[in-house]
PDB file of N, CA and C in Angstrom:
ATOM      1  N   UNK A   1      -4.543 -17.809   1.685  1.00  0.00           N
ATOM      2  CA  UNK A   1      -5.241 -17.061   2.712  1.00  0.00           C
ATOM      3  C   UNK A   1      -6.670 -17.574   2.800  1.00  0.00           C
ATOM      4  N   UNK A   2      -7.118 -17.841   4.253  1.00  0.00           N
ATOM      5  CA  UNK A   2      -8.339 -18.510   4.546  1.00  0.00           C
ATOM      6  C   UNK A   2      -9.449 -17.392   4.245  1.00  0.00           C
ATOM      7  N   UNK A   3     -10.788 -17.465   3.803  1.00  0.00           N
ATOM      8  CA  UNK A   3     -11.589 -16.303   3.727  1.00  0.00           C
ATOM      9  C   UNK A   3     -12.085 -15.455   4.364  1.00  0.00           C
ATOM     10  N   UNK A   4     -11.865 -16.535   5.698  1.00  0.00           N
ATOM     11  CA  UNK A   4     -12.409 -15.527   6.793  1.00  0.00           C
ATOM     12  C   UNK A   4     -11.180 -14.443   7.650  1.00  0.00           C
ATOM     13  N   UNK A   5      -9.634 -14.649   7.002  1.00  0.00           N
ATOM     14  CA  UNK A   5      -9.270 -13.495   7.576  1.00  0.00           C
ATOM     15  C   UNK A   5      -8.948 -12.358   6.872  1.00  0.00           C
ATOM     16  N   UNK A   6      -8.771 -11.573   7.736  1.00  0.00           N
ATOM     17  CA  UNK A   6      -9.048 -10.065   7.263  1.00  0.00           C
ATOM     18  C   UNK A   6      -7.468  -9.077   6.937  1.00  0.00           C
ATOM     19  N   UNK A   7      -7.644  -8.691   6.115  1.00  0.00           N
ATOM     20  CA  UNK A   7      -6.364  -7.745   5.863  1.00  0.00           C
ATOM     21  C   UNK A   7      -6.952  -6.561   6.118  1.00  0.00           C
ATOM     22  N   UNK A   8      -5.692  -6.167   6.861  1.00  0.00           N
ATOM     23  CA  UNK A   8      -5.796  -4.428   7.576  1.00  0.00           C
ATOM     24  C   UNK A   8      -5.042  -3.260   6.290  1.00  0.00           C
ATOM     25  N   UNK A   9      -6.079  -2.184   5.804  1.00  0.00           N
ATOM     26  CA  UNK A   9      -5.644  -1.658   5.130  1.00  0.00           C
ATOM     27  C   UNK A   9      -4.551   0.068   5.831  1.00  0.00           C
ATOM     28  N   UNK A  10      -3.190  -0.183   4.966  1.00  0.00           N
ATOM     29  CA  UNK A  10      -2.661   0.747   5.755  1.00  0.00           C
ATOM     30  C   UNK A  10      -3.109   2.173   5.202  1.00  0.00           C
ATOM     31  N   UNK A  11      -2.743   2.389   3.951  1.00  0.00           N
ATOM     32  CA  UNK A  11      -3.143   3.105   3.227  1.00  0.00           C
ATOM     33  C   UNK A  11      -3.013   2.932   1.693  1.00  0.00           C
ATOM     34  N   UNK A  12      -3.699   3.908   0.935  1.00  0.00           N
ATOM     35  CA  UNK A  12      -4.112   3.764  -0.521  1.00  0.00           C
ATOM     36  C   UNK A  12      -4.405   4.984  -1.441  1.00  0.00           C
ATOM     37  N   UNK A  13      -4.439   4.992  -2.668  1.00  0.00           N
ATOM     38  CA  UNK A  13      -4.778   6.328  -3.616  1.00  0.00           C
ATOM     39  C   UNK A  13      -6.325   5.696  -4.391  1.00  0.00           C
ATOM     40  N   UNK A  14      -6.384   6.804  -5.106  1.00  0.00           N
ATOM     41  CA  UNK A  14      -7.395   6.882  -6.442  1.00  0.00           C
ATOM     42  C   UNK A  14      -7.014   7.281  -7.297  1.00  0.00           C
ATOM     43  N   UNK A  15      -6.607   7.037  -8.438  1.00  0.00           N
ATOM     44  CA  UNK A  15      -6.839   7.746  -9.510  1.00  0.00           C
ATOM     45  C   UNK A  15      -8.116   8.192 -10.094  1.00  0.00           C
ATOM     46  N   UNK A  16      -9.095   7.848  -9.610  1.00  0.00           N
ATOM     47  CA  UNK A  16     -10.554   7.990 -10.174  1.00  0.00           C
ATOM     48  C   UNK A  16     -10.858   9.070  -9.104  1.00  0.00           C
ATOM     49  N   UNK A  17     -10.812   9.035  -8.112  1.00  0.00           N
ATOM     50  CA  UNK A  17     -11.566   9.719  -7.065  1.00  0.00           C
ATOM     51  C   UNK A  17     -10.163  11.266  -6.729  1.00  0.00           C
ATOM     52  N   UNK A  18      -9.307  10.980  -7.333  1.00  0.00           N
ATOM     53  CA  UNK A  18      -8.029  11.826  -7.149  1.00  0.00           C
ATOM     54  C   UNK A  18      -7.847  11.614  -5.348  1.00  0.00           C
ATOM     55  N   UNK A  19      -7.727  10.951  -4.826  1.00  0.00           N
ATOM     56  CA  UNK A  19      -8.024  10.899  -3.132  1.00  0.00           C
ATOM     57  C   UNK A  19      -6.679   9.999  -2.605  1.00  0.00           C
ATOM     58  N   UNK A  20      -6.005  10.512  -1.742  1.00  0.00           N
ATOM     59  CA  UNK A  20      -5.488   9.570  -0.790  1.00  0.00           C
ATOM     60  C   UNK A  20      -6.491   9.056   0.767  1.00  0.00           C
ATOM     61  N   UNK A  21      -5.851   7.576   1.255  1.00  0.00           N
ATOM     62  CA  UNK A  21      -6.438   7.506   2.463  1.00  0.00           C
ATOM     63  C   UNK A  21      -5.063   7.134   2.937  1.00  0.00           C
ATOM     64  N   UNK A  22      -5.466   6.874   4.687  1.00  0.00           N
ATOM     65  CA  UNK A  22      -4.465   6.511   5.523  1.00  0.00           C
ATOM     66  C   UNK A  22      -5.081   6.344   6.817  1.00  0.00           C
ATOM     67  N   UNK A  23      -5.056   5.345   7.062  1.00  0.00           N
ATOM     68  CA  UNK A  23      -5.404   4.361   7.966  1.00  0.00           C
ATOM     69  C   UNK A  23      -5.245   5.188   9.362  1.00  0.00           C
ATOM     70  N   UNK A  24      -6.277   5.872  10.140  1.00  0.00           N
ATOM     71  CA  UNK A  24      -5.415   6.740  11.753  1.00  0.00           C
ATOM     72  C   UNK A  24      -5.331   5.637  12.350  1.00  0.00           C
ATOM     73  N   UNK A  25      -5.651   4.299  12.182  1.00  0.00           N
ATOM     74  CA  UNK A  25      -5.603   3.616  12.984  1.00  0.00           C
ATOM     75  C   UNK A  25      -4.069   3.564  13.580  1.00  0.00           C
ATOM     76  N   UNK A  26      -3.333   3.550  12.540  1.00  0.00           N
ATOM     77  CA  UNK A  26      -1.373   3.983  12.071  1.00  0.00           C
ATOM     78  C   UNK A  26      -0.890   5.039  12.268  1.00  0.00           C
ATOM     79  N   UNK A  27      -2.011   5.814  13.010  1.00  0.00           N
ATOM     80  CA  UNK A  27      -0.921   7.260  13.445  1.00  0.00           C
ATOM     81  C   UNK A  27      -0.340   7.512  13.906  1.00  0.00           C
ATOM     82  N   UNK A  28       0.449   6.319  14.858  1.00  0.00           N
ATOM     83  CA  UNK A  28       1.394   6.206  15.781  1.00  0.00           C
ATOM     84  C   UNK A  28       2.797   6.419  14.982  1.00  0.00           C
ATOM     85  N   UNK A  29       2.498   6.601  13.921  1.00  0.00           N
ATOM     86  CA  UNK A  29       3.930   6.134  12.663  1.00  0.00           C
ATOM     87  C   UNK A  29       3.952   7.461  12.603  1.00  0.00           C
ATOM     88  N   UNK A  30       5.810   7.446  12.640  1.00  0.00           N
ATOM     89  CA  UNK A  30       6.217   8.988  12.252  1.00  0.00           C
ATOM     90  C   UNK A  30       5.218   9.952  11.278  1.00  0.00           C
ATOM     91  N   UNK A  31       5.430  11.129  11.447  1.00  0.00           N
ATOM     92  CA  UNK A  31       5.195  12.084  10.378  1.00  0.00           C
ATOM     93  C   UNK A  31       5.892  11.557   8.918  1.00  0.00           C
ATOM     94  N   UNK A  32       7.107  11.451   9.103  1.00  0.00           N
ATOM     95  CA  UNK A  32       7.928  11.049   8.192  1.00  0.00           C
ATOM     96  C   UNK A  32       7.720  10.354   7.119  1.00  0.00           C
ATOM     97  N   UNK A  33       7.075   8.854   7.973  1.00  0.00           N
ATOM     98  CA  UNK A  33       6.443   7.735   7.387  1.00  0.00           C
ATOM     99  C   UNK A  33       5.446   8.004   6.501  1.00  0.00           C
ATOM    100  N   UNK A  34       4.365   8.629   7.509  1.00  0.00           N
ATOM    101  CA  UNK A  34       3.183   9.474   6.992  1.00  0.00           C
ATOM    102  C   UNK A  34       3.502   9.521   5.657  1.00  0.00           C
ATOM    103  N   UNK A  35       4.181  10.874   5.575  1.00  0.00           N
ATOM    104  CA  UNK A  35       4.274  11.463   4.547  1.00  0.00           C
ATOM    105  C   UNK A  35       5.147  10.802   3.143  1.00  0.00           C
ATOM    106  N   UNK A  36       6.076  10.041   3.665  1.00  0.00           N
ATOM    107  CA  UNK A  36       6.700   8.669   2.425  1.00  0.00           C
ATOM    108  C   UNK A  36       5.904   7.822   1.755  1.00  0.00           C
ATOM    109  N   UNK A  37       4.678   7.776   2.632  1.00  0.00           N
ATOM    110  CA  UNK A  37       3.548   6.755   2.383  1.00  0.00           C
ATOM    111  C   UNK A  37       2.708   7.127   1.062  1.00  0.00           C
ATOM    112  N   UNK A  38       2.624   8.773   1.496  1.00  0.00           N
ATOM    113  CA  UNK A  38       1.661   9.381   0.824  1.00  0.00           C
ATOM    114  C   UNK A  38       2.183  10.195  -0.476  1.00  0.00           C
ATOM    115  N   UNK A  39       3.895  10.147  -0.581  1.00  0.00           N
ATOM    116  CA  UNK A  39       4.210  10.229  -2.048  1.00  0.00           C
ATOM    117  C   UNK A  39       4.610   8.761  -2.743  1.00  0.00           C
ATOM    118  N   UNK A  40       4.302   8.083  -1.811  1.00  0.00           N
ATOM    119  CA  UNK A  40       4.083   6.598  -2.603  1.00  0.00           C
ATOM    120  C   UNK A  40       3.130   6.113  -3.313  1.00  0.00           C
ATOM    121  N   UNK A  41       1.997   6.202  -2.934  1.00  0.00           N
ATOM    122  CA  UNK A  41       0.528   6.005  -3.180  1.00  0.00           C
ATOM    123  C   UNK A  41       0.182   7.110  -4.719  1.00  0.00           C
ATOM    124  N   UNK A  42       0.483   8.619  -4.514  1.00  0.00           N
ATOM    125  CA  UNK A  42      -0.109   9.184  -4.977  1.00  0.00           C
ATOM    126  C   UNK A  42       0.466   9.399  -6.214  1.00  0.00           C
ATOM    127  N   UNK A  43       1.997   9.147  -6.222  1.00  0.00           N
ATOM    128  CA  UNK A  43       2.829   9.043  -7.365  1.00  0.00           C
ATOM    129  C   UNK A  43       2.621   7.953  -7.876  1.00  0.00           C
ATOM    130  N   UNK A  44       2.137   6.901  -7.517  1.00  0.00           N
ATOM    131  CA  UNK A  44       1.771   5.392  -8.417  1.00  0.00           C
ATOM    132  C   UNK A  44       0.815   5.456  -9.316  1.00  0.00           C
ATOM    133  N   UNK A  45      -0.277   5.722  -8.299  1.00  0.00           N
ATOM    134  CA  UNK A  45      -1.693   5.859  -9.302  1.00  0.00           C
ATOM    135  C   UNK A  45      -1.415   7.229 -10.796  1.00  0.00           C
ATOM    136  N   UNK A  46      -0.901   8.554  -9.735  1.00  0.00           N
ATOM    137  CA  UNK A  46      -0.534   8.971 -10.844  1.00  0.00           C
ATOM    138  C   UNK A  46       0.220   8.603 -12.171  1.00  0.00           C
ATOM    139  N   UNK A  47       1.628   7.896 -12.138  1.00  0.00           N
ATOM    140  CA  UNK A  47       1.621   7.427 -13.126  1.00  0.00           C
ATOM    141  C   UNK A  47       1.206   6.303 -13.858  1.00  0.00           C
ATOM    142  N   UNK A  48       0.454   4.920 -13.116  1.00  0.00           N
ATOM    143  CA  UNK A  48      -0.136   4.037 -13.736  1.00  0.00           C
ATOM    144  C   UNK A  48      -1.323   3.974 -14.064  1.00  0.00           C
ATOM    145  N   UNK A  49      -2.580   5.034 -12.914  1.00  0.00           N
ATOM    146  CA  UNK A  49      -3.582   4.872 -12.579  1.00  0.00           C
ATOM    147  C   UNK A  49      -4.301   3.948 -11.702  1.00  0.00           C
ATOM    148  N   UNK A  50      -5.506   3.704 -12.227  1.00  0.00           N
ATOM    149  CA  UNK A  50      -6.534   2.676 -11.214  1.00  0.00           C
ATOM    150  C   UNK A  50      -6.057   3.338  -9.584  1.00  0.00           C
ATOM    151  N   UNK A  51      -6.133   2.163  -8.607  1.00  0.00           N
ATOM    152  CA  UNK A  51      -6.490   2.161  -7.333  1.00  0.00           C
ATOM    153  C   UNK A  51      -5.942   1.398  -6.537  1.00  0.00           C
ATOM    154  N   UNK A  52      -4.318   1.942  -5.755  1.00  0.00           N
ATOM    155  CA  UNK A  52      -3.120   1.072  -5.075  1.00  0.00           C
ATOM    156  C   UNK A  52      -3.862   1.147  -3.656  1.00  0.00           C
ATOM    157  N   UNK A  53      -3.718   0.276  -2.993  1.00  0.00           N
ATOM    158  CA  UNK A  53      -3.716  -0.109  -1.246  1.00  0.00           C
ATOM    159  C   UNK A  53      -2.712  -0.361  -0.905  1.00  0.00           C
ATOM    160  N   UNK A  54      -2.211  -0.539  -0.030  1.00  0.00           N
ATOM    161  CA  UNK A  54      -1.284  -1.478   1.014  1.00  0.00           C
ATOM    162  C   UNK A  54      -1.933  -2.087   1.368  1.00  0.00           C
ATOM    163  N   UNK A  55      -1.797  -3.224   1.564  1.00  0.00           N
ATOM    164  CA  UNK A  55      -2.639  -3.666   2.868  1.00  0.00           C
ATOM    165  C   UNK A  55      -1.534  -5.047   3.434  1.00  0.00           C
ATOM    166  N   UNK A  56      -1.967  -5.238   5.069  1.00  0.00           N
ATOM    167  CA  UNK A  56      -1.240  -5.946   5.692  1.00  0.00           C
ATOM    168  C   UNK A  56      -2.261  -7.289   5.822  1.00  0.00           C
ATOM    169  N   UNK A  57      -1.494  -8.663   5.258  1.00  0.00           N
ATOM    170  CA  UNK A  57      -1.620  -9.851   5.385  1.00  0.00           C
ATOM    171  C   UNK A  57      -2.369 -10.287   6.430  1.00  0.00           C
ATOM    172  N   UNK A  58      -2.549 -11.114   6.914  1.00  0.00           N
ATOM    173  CA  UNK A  58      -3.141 -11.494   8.490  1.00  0.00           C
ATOM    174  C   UNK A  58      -1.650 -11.875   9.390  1.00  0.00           C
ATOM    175  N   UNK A  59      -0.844 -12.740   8.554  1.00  0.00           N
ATOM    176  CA  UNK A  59       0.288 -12.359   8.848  1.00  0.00           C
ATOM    177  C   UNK A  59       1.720 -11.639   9.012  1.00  0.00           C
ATOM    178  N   UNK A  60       1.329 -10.617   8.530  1.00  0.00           N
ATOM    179  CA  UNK A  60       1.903  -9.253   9.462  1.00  0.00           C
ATOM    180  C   UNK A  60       2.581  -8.367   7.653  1.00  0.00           C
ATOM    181  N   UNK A  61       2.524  -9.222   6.622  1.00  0.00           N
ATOM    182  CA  UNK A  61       3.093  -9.200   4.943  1.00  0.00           C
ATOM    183  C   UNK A  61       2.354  -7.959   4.449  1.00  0.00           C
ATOM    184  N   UNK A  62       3.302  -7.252   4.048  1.00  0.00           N
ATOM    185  CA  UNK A  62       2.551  -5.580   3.446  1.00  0.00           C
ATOM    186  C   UNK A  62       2.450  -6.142   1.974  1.00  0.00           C
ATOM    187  N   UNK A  63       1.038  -6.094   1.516  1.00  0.00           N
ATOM    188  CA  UNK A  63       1.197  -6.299  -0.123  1.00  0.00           C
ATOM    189  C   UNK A  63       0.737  -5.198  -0.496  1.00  0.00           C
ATOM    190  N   UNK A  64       0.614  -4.923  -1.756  1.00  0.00           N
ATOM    191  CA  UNK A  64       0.503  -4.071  -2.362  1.00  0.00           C
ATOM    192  C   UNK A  64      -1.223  -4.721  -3.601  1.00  0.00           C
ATOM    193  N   UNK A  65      -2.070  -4.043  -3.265  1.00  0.00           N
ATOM    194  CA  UNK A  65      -3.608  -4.636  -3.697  1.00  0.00           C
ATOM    195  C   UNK A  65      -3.847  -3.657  -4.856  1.00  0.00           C
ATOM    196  N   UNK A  66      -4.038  -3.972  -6.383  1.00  0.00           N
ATOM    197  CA  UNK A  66      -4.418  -2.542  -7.573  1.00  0.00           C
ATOM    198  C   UNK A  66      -5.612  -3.497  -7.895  1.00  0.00           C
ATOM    199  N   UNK A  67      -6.423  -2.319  -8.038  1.00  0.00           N
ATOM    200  CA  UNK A  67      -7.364  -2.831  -8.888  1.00  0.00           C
ATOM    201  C   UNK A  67      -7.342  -1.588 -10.054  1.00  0.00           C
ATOM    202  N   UNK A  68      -8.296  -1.598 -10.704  1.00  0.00           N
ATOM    203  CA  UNK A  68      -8.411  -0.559 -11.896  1.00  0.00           C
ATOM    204  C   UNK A  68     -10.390  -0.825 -12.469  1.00  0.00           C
ATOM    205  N   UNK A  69     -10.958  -0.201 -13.154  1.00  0.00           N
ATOM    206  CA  UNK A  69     -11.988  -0.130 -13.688  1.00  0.00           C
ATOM    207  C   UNK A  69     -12.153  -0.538 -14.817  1.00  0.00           C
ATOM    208  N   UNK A  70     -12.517  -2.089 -15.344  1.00  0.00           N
ATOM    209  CA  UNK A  70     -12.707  -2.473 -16.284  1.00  0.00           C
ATOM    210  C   UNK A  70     -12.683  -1.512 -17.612  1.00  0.00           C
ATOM    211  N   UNK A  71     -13.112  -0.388 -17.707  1.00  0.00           N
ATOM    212  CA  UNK A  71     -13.590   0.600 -18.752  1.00  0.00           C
ATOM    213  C   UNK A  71     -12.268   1.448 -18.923  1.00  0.00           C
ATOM    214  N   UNK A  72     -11.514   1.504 -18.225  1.00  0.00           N
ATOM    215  CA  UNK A  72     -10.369   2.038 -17.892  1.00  0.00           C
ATOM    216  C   UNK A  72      -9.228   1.297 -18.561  1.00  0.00           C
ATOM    217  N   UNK A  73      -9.420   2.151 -19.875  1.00  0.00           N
ATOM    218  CA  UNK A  73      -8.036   1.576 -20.919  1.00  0.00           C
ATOM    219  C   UNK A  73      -6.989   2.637 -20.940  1.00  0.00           C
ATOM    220  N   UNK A  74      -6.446   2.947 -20.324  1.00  0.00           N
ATOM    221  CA  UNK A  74      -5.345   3.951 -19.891  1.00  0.00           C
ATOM    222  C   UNK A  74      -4.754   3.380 -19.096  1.00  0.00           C
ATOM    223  N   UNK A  75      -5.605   2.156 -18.242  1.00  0.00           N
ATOM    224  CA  UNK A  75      -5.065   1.620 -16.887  1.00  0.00           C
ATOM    225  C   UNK A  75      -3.729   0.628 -17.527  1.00  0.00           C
ATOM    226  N   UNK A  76      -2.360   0.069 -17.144  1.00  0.00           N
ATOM    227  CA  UNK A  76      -1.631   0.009 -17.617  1.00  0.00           C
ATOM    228  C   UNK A  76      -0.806  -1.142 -16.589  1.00  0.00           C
ATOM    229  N   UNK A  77      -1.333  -2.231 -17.138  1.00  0.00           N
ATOM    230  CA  UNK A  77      -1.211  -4.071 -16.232  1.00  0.00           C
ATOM    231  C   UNK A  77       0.445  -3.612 -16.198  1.00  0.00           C
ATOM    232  N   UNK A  78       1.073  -3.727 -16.909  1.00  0.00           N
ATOM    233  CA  UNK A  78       2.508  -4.024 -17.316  1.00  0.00           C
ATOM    234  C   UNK A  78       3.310  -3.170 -16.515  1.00  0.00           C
ATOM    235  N   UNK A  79       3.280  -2.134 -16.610  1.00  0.00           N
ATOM    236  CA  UNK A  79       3.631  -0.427 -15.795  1.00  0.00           C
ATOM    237  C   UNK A  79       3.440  -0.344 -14.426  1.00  0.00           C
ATOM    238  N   UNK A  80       2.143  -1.425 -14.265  1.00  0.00           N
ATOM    239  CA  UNK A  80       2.023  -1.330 -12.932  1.00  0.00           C
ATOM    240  C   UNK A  80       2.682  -2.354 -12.299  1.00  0.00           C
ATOM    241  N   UNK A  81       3.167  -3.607 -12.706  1.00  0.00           N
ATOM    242  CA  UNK A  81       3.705  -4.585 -12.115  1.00  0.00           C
ATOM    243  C   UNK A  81       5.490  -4.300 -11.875  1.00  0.00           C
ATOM    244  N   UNK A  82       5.926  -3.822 -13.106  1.00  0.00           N
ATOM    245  CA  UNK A  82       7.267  -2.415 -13.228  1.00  0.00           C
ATOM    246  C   UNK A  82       7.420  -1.600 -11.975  1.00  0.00           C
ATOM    247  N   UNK A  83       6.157  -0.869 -11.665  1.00  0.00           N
ATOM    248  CA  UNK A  83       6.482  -0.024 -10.637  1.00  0.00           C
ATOM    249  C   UNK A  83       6.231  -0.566  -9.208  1.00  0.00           C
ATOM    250  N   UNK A  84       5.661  -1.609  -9.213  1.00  0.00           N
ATOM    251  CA  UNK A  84       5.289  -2.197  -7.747  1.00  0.00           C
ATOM    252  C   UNK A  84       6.618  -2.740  -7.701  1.00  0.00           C
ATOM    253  N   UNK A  85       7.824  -3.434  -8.747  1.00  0.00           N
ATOM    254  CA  UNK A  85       8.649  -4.080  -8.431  1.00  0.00           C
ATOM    255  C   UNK A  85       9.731  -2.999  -8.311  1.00  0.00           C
ATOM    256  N   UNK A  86       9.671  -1.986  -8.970  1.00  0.00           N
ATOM    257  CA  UNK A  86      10.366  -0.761  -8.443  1.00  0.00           C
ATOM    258  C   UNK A  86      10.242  -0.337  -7.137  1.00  0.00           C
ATOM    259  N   UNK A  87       9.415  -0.023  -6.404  1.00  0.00           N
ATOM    260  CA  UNK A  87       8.605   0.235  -5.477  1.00  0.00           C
ATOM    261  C   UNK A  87       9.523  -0.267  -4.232  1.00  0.00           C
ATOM    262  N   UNK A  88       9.215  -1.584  -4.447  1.00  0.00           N
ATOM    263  CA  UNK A  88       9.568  -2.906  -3.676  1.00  0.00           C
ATOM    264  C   UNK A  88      11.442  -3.114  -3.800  1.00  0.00           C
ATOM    265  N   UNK A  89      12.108  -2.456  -4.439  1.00  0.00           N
ATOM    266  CA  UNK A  89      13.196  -2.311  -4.815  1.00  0.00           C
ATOM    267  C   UNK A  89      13.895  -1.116  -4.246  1.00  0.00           C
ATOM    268  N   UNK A  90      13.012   0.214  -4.126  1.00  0.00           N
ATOM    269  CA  UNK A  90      13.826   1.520  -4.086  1.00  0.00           C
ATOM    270  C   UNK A  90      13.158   1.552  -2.269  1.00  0.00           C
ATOM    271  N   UNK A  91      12.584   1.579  -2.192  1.00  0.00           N
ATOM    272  CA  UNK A  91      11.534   1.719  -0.621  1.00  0.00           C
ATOM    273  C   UNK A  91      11.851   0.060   0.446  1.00  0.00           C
ATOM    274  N   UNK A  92      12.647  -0.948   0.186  1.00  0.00           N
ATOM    275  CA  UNK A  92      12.946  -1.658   0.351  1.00  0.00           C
ATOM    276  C   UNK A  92      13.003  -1.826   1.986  1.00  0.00           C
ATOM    277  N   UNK A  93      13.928  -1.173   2.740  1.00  0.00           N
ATOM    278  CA  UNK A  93      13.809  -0.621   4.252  1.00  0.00           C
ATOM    279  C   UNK A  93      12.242   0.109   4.695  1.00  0.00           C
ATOM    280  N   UNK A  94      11.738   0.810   4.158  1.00  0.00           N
ATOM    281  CA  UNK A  94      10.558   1.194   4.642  1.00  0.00           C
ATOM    282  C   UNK A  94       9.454   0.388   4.879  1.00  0.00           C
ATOM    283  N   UNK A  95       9.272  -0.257   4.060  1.00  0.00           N
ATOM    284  CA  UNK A  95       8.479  -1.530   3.413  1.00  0.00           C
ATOM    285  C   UNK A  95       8.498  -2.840   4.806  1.00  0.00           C
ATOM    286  N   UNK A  96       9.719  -3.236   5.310  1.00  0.00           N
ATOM    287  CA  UNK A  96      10.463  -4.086   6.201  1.00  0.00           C
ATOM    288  C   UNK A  96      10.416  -3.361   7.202  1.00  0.00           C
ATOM    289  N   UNK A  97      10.159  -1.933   7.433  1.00  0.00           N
ATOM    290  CA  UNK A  97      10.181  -1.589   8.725  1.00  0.00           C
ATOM    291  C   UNK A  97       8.704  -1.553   9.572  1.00  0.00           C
ATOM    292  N   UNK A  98       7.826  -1.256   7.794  1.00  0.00           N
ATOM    293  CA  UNK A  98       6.547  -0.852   7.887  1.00  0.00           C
ATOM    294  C   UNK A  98       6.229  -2.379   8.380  1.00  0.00           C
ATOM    295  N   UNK A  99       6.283  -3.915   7.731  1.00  0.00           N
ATOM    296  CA  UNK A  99       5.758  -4.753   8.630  1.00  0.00           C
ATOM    297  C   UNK A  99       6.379  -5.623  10.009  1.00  0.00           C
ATOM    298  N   UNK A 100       7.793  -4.635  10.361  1.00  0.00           N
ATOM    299  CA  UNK A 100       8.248  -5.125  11.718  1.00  0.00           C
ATOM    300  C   UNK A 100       7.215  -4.826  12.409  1.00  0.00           C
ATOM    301  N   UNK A 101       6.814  -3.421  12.091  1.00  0.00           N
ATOM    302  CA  UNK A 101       6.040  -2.305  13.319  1.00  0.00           C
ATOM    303  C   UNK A 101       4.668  -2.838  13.292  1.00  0.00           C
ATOM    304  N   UNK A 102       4.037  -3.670  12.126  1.00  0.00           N
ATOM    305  CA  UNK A 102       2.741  -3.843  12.154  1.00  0.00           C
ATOM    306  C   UNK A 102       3.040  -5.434  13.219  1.00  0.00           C
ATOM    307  N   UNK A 103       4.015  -6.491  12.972  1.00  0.00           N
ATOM    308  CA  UNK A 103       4.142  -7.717  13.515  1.00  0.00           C
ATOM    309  C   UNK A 103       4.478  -7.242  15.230  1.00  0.00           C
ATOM    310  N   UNK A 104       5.266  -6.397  15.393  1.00  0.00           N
ATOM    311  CA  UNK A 104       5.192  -6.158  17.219  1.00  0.00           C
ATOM    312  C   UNK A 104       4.391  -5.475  18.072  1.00  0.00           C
ATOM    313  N   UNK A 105       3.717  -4.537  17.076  1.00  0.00           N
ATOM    314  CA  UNK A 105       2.359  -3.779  17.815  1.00  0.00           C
ATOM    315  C   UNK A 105       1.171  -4.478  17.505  1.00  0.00           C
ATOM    316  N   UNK A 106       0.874  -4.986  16.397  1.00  0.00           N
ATOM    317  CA  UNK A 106      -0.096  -5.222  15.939  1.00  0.00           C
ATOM    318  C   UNK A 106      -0.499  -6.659  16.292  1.00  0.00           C
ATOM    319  N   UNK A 107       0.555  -7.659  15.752  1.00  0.00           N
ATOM    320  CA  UNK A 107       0.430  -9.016  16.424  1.00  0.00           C
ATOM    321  C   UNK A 107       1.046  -9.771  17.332  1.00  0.00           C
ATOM    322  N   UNK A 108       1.666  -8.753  18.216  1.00  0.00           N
ATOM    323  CA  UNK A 108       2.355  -8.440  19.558  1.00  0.00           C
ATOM    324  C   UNK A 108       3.522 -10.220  19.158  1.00  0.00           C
ATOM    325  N   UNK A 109       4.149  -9.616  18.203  1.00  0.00           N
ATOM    326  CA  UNK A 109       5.315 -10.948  17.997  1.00  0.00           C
ATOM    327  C   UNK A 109       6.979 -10.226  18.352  1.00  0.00           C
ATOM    328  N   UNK A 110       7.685 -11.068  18.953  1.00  0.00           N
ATOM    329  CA  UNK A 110       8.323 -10.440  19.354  1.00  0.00           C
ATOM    330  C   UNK A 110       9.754 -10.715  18.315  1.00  0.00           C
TER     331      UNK A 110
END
């Protein structure tokens, strides 16, 4: 990825800040979604900690962005790579639907 482009964040948790966000830019997305999104996020951090995003690629790719707080030895590398591949395993259709919808609205691909 070149530096100058930009990834669009869909949404994300805290474990530090206890906080979800969510992008209104995406409010066009079911309630449904909404709300799948937001026991995704909040159940991660909860059990790994640190600080999950989504965020969408420049090319249209939902990754999944953690950081954590250096000082933050609870934070848990291993657990978290486990559950992103869980994640990415059980949510599999959502995930694929979430970047059809970002590639035909977003980067009008057909």
């Amino acid at each position: 990825m070149q530096e100058n482009e930009e990834r669009t964040v869909l949404c994300g948790a805290s474990s530090y800040e206890q906080k979800y966000y969510f992008n209104e830019e995406f409010s066009a997305l079911p309630q449904r979604v909404k709300d799948e999104l937001k026991v995704l996020c909040v159940m991660y951090v909860e059990e790994v900690g640190g600080v999950l995003t989504l965020e969408y690629e420049p090319d249209g790719e939902l990754e999944f962005k953690v950081t954590s707080d250096e000082a933050d030895y609870l934070f848990d590398d291993i657990g978290s790579a486990l559950k992103i591949k869980e994640i990415r395993r059980d949510k599999s259709d959502l995930l694929e639907s979430l970047e059809m919808y970002y590639k035909v609205f977003w980067l009008n691909e057909e």
